[in-house]
Each structure stands twice: as structure tokens, then as C-alpha cells.
N, C-alpha and C. Protein backbone atom coordinates (compact mmCIF):
# COMPACT_ATOMS: atom_id res chain seq x y z
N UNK A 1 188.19 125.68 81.02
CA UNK A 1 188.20 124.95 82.27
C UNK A 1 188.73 125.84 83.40
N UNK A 2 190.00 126.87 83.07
CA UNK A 2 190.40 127.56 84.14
C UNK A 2 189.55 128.51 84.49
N UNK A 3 189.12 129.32 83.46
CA UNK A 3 188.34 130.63 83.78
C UNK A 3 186.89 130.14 84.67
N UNK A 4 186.40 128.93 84.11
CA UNK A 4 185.01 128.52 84.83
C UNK A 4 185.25 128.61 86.54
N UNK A 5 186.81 128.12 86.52
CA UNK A 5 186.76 127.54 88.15
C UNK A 5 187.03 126.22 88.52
N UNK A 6 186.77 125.54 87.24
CA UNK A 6 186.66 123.98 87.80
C UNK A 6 188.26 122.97 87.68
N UNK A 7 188.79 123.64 87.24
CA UNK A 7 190.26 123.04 87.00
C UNK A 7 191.29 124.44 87.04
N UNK A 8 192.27 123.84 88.04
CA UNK A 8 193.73 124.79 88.36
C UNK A 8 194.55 124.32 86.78
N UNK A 9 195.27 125.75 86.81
CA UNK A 9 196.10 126.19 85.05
C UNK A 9 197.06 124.78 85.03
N UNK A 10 197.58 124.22 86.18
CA UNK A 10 198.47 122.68 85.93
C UNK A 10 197.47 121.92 85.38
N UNK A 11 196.11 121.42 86.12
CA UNK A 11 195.49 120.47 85.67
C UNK A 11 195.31 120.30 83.89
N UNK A 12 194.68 121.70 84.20
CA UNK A 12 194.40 121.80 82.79
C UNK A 12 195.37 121.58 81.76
N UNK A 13 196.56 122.01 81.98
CA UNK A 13 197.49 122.56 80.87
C UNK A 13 197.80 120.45 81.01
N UNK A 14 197.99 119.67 82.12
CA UNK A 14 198.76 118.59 81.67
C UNK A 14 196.86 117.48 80.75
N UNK A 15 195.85 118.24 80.98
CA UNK A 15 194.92 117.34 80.20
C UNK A 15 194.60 117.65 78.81
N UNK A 16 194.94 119.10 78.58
CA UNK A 16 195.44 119.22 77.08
C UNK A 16 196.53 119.30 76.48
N UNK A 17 197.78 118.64 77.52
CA UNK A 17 199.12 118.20 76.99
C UNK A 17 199.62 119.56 76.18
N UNK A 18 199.31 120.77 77.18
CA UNK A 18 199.80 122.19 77.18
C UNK A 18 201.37 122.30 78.17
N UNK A 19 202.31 122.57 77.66
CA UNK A 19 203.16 123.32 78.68
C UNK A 19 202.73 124.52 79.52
N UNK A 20 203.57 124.71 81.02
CA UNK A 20 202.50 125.93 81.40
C UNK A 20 202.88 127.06 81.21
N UNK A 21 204.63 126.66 80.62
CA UNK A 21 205.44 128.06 80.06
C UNK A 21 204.54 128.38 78.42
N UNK A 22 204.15 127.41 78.02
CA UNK A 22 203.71 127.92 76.62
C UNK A 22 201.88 128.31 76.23
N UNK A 23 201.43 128.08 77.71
CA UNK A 23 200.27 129.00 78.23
C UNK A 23 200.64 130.14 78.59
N UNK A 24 201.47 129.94 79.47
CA UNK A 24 201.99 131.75 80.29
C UNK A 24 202.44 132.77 79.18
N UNK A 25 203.14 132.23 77.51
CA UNK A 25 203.67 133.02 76.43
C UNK A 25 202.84 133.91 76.44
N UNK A 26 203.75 135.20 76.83
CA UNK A 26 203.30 136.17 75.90
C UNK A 26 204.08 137.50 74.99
N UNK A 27 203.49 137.14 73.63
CA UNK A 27 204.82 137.67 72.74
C UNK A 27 205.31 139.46 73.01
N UNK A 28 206.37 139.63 73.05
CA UNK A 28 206.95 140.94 73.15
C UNK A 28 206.83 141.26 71.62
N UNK A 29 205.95 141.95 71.30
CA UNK A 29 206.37 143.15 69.81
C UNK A 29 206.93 143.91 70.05
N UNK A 30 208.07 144.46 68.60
CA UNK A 30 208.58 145.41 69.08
C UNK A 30 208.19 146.62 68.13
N UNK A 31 208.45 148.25 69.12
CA UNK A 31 207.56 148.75 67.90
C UNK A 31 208.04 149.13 66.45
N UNK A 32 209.50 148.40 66.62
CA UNK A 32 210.16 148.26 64.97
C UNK A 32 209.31 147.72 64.35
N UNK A 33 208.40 146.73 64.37
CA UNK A 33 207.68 145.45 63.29
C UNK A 33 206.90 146.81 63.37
N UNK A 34 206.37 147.86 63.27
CA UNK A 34 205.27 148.62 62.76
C UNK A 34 205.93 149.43 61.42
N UNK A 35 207.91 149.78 61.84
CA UNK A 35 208.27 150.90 61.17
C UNK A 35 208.60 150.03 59.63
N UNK A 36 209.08 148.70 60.22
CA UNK A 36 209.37 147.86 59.13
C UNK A 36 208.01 147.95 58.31
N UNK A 37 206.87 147.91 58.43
CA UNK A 37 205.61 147.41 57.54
C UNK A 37 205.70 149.05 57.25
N UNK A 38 205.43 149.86 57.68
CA UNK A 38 205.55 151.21 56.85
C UNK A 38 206.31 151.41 55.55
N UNK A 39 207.99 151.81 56.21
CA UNK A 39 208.72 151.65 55.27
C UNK A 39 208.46 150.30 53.95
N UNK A 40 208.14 149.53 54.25
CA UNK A 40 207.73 148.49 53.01
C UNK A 40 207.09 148.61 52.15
N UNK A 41 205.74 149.06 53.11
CA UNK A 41 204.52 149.51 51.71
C UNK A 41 204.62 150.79 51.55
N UNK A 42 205.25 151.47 51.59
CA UNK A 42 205.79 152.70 51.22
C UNK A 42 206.77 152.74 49.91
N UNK A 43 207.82 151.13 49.80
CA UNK A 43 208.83 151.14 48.98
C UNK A 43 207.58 150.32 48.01
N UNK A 44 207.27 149.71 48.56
CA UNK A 44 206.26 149.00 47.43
C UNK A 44 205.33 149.84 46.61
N UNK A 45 204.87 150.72 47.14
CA UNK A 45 204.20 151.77 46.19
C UNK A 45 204.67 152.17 45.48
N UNK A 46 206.36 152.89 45.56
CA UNK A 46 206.75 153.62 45.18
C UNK A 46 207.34 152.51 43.63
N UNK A 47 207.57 151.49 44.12
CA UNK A 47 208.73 150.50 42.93
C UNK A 47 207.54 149.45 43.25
N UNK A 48 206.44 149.31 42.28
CA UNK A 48 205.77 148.61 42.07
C UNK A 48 206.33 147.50 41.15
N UNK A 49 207.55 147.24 40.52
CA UNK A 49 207.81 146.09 40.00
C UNK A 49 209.04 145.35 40.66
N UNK A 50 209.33 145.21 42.15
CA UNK A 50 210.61 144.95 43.22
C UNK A 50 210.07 143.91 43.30
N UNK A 51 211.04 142.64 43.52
CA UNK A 51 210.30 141.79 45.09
C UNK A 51 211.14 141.86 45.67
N UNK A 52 211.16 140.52 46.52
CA UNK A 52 211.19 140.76 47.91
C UNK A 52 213.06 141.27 48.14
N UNK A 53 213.77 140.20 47.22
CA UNK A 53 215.31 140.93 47.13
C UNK A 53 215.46 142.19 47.13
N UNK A 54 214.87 143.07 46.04
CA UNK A 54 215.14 144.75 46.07
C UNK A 54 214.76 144.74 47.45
N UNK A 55 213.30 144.89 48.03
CA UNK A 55 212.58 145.14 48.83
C UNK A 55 213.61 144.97 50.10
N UNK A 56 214.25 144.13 50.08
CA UNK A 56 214.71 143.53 51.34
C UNK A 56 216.33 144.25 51.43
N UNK A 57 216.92 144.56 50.24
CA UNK A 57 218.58 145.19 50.28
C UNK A 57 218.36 146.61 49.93
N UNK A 58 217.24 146.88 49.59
CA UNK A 58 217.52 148.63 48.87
C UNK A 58 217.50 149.24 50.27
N UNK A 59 216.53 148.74 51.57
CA UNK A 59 216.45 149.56 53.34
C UNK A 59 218.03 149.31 53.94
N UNK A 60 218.17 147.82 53.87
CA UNK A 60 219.35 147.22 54.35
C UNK A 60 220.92 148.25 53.37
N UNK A 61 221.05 148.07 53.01
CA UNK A 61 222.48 148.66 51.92
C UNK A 61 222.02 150.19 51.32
N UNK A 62 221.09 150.69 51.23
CA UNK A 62 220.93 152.00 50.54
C UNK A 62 221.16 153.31 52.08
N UNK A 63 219.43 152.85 52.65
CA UNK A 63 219.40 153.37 53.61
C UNK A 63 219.69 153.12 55.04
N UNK A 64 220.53 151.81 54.92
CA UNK A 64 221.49 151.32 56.23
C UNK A 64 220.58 151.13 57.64
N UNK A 65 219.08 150.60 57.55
CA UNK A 65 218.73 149.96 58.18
C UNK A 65 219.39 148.35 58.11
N UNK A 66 219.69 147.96 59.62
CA UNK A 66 219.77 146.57 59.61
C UNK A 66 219.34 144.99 60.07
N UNK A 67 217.87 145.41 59.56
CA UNK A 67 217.27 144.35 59.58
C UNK A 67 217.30 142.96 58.69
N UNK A 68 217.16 142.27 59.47
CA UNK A 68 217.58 140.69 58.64
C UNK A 68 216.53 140.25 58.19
N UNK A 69 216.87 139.08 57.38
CA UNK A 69 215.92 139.01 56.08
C UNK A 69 214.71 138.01 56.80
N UNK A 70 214.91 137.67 58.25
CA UNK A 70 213.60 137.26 58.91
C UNK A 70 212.64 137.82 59.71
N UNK A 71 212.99 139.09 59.80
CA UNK A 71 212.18 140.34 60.67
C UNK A 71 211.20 141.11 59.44
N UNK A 72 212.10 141.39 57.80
CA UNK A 72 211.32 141.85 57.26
C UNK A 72 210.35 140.91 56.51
């Protein structure tokens, strides 16, 4: 509706019961979430029988990255 022209981003956003802050979102990545997926499937190759516990304390406590257990 906005891009056509025929309805302003309020109209629209209150006729599909959109917020206009949660139209306007847009997510910040950071470029840690790339180093995190590296390092992972990197440990995962290497220790093909880990889950996610090893996976998640051997970066955290070995190699003293400190990422929390909702980023990795």
C-alpha cells in the first residue's frame, strides 16, 4: 500500500494493526554473530561427538571468549 502511493506508512501500519516503530525495525548485526558461527563449526568439526554444553563452555572457559549462552 505504501510503496504503490495510495496509503501514508501511519495509515497503513494502523490498518494492519502494525506499530510504526516495529515497521521502522531495523536489526543491528554484529559482526561477532559471523566469528561466533565460525569458531563453532570449526569446534564442531573438530569434536564431532560435543553438544551444545561442550560447544558452548570449551570458547567460554578454555579460550575465554565471553559470550552467553543466548548469542551462541
Amino acid at each position: 500500500m505504501v510503496r504503490s502511493g495510495r496509503r501514508s506508512i501511519k495509515l497503513a501500519c494502523l490498518a494492519f494493526r502494525v506499530s510504526l516503530t516495529c515497521y521502522r525495525y531495523q536489526p543491528r548485526l554484529a559482526p561477532e554473530n559471523a566469528e561466533i558461527a565460525n569458531k563453532l563449526v570449526q569446534l564442531t568439526y573438530n569434536q564431532r561427538n560435543w553438544g551444545f554444553g561442550l560447544c558452548f563452555l570449551y570458547p567460554r572457559n578454555v579460550k575465554g571468549y565471553r559470550w552467553n549462552h543466548k548469542r551462541v
